[in-house]
Protein backbone atom coordinates (compact mmCIF):
# COMPACT_ATOMS: atom_id res chain seq x y z
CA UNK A 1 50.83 53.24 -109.95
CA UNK A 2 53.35 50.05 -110.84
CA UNK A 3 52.03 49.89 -114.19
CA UNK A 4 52.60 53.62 -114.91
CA UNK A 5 56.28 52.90 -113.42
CA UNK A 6 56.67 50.29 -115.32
CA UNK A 7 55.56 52.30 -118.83
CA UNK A 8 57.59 54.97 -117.78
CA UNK A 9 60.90 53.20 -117.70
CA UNK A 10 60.01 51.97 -121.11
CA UNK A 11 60.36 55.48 -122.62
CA UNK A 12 64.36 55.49 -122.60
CA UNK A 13 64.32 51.97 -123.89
CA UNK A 14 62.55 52.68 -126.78
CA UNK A 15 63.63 55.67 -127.52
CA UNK A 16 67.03 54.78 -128.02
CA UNK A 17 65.79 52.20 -130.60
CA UNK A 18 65.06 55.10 -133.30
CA UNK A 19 68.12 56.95 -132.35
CA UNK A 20 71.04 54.75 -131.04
CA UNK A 21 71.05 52.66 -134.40
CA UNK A 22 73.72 55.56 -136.28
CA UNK A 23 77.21 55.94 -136.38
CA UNK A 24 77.99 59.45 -137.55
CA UNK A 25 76.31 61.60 -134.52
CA UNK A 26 79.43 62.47 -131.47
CA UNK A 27 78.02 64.31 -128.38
CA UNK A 28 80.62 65.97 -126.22
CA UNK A 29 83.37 64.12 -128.44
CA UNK A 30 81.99 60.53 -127.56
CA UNK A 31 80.27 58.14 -130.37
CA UNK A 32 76.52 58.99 -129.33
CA UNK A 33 76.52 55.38 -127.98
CA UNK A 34 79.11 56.04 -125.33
CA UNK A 35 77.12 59.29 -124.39
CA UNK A 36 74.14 57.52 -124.35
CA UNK A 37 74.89 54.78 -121.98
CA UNK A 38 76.97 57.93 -119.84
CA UNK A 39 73.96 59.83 -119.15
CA UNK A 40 71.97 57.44 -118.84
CA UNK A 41 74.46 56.17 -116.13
CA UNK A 42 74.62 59.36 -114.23
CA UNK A 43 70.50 60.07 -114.80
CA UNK A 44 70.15 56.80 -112.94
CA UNK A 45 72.38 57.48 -110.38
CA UNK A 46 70.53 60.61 -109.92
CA UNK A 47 67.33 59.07 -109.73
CA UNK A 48 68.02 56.88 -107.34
CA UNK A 49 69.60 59.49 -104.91
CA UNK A 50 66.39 61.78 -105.20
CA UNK A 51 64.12 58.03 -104.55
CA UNK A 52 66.45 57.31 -101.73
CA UNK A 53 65.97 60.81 -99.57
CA UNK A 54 62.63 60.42 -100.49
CA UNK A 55 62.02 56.96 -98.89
CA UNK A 56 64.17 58.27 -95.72
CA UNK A 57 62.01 61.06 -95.41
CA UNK A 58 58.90 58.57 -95.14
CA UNK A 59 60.52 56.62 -93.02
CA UNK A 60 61.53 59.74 -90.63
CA UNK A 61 57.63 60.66 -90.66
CA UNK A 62 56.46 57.05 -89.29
C-alpha cells in the first residue's frame, strides 16, 4: 500500500513536467504556473482535511 502511495503522489509531479514548461497558457487570469501551484495548494489542503476525519474516525472506532 506505501508503494502505491508513493507512485501516486508522483502523478502531479510529473505531470506538470510536460505541461508547466510554457508561457503563453493563463487559467482564471493567472500565468498557468501561479494556477498550478494554487490548486495544487488548495487540492492539498483538501486532501489532508478528508485524511484527517478519516484518521479521527479510526481512532473514534478503537
Amino acid at each position: 500500500m506505501k508503494i502505491l502511495i508513493w507512485l501516486l503522489s508522483l502523478i502531479p509531479a510529473i505531470g506538470s513536467l510536460t505541461v508547466i514548461n510554457r508561457v503563453e497558457p493563463y487559467v482564471f487570469g493567472l500565468p498557468f504556473i501561479v494556477f498550478w501551484a494554487t490548486a495544487w495548494l488548495i487540492l492539498t489542503s483538501v486532501c489532508l482535511y478528508i485524511s484527517s476525519i478519516i484518521q479521527d474516525k479510526k481512532e473514534v472506532n478503537k
